[in-house]
Protein backbone atom coordinates (compact mmCIF):
# COMPACT_ATOMS: atom_id res chain seq x y z
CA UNK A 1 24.31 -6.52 26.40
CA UNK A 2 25.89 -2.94 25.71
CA UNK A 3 25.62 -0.76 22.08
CA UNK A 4 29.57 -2.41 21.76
CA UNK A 5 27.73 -5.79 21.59
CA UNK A 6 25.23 -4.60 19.43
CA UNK A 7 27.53 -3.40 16.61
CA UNK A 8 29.44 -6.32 16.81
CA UNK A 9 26.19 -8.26 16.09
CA UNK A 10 24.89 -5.69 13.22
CA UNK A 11 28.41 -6.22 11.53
CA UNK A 12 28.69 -9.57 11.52
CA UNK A 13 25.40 -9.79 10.04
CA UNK A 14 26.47 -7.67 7.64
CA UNK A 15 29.59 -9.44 6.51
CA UNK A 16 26.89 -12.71 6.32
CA UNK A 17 25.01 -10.77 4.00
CA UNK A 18 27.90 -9.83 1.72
CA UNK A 19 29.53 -13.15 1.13
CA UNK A 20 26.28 -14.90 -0.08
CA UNK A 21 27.17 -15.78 -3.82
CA UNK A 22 24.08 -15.17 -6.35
CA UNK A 23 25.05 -17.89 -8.14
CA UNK A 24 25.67 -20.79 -6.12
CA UNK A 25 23.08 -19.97 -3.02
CA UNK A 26 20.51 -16.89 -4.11
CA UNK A 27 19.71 -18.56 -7.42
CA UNK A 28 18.12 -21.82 -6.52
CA UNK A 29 16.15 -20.14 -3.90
CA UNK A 30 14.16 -17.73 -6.18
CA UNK A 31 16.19 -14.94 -4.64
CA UNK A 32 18.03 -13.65 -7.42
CA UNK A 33 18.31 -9.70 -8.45
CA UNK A 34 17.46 -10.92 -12.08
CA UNK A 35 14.03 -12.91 -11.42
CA UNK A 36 12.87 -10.25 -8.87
CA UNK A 37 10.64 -8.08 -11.15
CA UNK A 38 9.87 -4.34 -10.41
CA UNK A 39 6.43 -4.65 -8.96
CA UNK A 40 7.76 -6.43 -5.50
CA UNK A 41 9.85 -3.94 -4.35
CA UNK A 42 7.49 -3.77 -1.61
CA UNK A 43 7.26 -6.66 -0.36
CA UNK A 44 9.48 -8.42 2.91
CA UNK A 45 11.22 -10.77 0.32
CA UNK A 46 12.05 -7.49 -2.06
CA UNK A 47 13.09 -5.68 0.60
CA UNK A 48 15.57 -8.41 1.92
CA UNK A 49 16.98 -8.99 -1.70
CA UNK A 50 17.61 -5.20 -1.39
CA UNK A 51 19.74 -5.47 1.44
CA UNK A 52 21.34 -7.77 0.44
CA UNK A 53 22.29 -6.41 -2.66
CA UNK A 54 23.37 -3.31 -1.01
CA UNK A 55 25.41 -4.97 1.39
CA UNK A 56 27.05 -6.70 -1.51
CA UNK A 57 27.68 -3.13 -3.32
CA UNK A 58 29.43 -1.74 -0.10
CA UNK A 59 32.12 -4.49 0.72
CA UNK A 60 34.96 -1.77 0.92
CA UNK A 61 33.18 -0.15 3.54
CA UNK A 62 32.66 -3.20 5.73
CA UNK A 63 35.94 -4.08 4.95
CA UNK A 64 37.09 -0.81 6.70
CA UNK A 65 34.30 -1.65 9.98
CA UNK A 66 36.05 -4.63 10.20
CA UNK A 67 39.42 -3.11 10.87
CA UNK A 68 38.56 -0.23 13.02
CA UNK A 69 36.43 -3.26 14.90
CA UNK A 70 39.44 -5.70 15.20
CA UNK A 71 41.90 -2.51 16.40
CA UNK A 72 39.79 -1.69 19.24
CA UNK A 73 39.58 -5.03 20.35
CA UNK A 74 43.02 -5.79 20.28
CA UNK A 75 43.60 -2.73 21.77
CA UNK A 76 40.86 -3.06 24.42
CA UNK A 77 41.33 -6.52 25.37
């Protein structure tokens, strides 16, 4: 497996993260922004709504990753 692989990997995981809707999947898991209170920032499950909040908040970006990552592999074959 190269580093090429690798970011492939981290960037689809990424674009995972982003398109999970608050509403219809977060929600009724307990893994909403709103019922997260301040004091659990710490914790694995804060952290994780964190990311995935922030991967949420930087779609443009991805959306960019996505289309320097599908150039270079129609250019590379």
């Amino acid at each position: 497996m190269g580093l090429w692989t690798l970011l492939e990997g981290l960037l689809l995981l990424a674009n995972a993260l982003a398109i999970l809707n608050e509403d219809r999947f977060l929600a009724p898991r307990g893994w909403s922004f709103s019922d997260f209170s301040v004091g659990k920032t710490k914790s694995f499950k804060g952290q994780l709504i964190g990311l995935i909040y922030a991967t949420q908040y930087l779609r443009v970006p991805l959306v960019l990753l996505n289309s320097i990552f599908i150039t270079v592999k129609l250019v590379s074959g």
